[in-house]
N, C-alpha and C. Protein backbone atom coordinates (compact mmCIF):
# COMPACT_ATOMS: atom_id res chain seq x y z
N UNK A 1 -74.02 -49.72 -4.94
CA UNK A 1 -73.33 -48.44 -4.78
C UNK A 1 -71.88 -48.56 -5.24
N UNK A 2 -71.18 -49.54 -5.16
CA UNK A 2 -69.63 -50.10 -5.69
C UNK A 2 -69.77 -49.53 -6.73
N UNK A 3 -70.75 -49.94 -8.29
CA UNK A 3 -70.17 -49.74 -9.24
C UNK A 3 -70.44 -48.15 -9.60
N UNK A 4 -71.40 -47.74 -8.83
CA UNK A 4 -71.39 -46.14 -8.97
C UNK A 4 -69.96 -45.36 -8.74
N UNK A 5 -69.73 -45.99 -7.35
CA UNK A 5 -68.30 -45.40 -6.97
C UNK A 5 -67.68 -45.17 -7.57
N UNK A 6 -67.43 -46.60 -8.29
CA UNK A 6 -66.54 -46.85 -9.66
C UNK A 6 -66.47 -46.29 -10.37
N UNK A 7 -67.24 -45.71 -11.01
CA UNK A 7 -67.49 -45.25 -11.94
C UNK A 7 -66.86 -43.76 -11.86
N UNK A 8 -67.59 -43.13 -11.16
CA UNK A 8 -67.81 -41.89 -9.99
C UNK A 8 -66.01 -41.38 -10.13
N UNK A 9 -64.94 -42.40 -9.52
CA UNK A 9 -63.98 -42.37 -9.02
C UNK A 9 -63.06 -42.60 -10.14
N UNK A 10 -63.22 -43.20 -11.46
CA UNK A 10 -62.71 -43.70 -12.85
C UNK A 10 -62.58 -42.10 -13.68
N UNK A 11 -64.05 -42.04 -13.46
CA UNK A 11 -64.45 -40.40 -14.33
C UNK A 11 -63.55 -39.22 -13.52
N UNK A 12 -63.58 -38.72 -12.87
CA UNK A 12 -62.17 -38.14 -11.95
C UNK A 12 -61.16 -38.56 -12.17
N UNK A 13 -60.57 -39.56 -12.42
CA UNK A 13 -59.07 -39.57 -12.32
C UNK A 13 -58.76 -39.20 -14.15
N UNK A 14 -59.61 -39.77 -14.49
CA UNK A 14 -59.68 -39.34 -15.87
C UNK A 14 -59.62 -38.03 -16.23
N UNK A 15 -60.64 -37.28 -15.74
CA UNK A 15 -60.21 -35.93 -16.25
C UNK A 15 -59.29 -35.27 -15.46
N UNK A 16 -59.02 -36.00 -14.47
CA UNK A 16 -57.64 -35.34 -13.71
C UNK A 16 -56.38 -35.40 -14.29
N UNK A 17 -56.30 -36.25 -15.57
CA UNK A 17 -55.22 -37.39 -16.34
C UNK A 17 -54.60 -38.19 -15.26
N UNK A 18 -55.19 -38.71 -14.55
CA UNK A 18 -54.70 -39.68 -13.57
C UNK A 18 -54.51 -41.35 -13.62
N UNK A 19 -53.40 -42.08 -14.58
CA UNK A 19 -53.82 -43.09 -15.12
C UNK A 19 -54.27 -44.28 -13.71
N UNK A 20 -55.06 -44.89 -13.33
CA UNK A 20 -55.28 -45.82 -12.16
C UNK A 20 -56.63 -46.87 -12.51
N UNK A 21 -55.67 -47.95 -11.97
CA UNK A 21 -56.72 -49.27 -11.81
C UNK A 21 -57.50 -48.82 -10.49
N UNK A 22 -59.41 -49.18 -10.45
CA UNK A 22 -60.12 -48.80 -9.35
C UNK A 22 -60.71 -50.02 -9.16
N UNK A 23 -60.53 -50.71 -7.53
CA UNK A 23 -60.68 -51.82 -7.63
C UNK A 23 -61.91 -51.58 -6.10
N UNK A 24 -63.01 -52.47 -6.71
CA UNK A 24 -64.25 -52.24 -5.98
C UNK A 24 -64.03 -53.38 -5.03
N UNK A 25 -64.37 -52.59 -3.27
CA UNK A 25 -64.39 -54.00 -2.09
C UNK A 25 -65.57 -53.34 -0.81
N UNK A 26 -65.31 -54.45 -0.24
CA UNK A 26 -66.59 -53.71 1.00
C UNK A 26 -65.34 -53.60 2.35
N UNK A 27 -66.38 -52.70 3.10
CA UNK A 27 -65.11 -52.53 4.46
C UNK A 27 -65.01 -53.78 5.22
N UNK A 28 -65.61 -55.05 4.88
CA UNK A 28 -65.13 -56.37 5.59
C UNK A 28 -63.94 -56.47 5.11
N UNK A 29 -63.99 -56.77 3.54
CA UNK A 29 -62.52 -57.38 2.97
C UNK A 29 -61.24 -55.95 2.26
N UNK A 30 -61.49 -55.09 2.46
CA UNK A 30 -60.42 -53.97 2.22
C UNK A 30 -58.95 -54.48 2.82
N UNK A 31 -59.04 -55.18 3.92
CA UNK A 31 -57.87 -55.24 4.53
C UNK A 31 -57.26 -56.59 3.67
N UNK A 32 -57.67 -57.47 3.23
CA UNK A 32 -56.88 -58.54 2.21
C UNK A 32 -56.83 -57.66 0.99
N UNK A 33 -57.52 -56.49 0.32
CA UNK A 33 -57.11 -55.89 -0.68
C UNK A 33 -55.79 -55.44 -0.59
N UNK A 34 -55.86 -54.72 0.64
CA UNK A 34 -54.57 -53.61 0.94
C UNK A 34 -53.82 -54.71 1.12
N UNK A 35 -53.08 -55.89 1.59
CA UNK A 35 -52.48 -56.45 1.73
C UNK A 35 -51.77 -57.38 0.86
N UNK A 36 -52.84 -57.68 -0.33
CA UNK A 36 -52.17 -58.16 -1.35
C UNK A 36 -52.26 -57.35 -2.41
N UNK A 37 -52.04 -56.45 -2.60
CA UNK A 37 -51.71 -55.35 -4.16
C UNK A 37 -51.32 -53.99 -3.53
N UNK A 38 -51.25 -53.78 -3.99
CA UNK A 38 -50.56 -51.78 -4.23
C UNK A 38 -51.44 -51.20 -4.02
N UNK A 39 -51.91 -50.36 -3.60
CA UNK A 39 -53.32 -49.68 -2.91
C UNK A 39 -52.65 -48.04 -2.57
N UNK A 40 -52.72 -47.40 -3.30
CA UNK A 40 -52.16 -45.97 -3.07
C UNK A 40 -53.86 -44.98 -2.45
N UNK A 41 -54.57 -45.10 -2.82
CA UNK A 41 -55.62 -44.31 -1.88
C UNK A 41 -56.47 -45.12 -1.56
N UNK A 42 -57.49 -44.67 -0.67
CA UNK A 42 -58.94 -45.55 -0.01
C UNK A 42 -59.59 -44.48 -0.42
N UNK A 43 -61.28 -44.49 -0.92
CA UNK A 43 -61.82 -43.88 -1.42
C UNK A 43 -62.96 -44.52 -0.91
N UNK A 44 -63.91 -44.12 -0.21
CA UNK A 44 -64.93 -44.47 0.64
C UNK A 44 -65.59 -43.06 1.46
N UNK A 45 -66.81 -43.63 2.05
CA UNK A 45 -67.70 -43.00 3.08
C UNK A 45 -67.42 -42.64 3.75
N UNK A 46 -67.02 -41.34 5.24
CA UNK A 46 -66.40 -40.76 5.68
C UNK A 46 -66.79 -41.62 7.49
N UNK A 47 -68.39 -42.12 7.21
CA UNK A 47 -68.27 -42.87 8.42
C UNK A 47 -67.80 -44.14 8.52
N UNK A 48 -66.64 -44.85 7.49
CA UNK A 48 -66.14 -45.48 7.76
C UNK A 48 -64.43 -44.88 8.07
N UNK A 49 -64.22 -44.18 8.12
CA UNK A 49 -62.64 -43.36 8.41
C UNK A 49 -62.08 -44.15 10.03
N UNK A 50 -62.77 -44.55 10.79
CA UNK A 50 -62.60 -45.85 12.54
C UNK A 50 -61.65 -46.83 11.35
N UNK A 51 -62.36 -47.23 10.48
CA UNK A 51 -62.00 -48.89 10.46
C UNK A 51 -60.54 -48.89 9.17
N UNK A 52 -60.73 -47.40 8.27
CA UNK A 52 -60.06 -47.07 7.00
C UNK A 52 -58.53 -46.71 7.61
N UNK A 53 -58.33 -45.87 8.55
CA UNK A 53 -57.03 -44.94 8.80
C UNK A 53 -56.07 -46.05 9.16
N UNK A 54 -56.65 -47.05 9.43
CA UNK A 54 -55.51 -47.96 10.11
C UNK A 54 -54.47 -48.47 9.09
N UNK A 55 -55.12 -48.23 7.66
CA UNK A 55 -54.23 -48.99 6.56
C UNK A 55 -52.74 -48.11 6.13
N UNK A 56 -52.73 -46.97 6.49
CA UNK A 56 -51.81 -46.33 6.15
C UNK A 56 -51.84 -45.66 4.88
N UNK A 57 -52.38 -45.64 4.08
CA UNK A 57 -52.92 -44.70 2.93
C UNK A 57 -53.91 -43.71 3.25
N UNK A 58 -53.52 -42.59 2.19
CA UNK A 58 -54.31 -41.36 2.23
C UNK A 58 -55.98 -41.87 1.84
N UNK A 59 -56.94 -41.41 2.30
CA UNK A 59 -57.82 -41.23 2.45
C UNK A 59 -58.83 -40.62 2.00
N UNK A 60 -59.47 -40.55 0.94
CA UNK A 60 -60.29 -39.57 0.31
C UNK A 60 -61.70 -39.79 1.09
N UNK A 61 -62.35 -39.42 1.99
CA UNK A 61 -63.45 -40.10 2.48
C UNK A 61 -64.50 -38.71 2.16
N UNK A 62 -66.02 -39.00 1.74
CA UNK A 62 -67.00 -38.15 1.04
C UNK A 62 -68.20 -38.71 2.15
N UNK A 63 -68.78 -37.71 2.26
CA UNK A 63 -70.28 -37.39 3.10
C UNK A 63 -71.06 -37.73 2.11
N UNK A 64 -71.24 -37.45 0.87
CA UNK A 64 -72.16 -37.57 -0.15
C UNK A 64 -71.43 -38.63 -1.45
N UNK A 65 -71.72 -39.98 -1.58
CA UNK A 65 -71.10 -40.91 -2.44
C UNK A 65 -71.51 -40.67 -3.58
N UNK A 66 -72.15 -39.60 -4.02
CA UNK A 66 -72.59 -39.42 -5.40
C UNK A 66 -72.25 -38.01 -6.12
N UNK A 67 -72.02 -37.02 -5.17
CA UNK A 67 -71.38 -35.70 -5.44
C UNK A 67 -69.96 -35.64 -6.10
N UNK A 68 -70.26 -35.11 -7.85
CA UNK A 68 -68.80 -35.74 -7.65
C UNK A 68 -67.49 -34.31 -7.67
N UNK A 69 -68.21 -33.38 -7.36
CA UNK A 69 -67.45 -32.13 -6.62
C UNK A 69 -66.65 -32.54 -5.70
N UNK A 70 -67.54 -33.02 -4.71
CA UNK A 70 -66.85 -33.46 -3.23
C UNK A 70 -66.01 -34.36 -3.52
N UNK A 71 -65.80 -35.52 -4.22
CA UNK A 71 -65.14 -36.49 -4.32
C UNK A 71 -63.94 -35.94 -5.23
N UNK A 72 -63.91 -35.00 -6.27
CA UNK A 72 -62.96 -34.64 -6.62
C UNK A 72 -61.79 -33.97 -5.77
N UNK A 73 -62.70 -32.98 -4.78
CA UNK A 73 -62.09 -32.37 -4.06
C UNK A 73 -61.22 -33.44 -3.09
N UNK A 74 -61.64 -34.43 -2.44
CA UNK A 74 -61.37 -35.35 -1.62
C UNK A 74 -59.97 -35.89 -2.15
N UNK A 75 -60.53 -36.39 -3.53
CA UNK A 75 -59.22 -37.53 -4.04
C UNK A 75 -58.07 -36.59 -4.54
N UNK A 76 -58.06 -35.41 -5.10
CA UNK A 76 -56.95 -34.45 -4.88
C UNK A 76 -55.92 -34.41 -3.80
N UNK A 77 -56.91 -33.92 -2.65
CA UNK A 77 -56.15 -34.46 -1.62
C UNK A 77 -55.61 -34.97 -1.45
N UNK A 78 -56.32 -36.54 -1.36
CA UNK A 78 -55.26 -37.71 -1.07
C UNK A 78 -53.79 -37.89 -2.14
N UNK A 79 -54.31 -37.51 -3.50
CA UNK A 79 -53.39 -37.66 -4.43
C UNK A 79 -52.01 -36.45 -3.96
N UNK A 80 -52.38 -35.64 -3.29
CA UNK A 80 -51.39 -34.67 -3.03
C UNK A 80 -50.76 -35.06 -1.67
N UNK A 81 -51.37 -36.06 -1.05
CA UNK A 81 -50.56 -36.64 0.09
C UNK A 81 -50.25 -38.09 -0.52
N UNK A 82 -50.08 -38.30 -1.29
CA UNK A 82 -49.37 -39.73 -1.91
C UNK A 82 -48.12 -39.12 -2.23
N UNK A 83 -48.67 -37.87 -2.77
CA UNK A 83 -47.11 -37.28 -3.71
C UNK A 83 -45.83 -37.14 -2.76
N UNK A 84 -46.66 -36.38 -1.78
CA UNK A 84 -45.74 -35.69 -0.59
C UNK A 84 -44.99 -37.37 0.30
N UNK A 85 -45.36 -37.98 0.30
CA UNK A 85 -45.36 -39.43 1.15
C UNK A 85 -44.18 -40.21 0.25
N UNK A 86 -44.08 -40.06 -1.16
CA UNK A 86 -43.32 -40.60 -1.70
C UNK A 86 -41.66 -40.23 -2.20
């Protein structure tokens, strides 16, 4: 499912003109991601949002990991609370 995401989440920022590196992890190791690199959104499953909010980045979290309506709609969001945050 990672590289779908990937993919999923690449194709959106793209036609959003959003230039961004998308770097694929599982919710064990997210927290050494966020900790060693720059991590401006989390982009994940919405029933992981318990273990995600703690990192301090906006949040794009989707009910459906393959919809990519919803996920557009989602990562907007977050991208519009990065903006506001900075």
């Amino acid at each position: 499912m990672g590289l779908i995401m990937k993919i999923l989440v690449e194709n959106i920022l793209k036609e959003e003109g959003t230039d961004a590196e998308v770097a694929v992890t599982n919710a064990t190791d997210i927290g050494g991601l966020v900790a060693s690199s720059k991590v401006d959104i989390i982009v994940s499953h919405s029933e992981l949002e318990g273990r995600l909010c703690r990192y301090g980045v906006p949040l794009a979290l989707l009910d459906n990991l393959v919809d990519k309506e919803e996920a557009r709609k989602r990562i907007r969001r977050a991208l519009e609370q990065l903006k506001k945050a900075q």
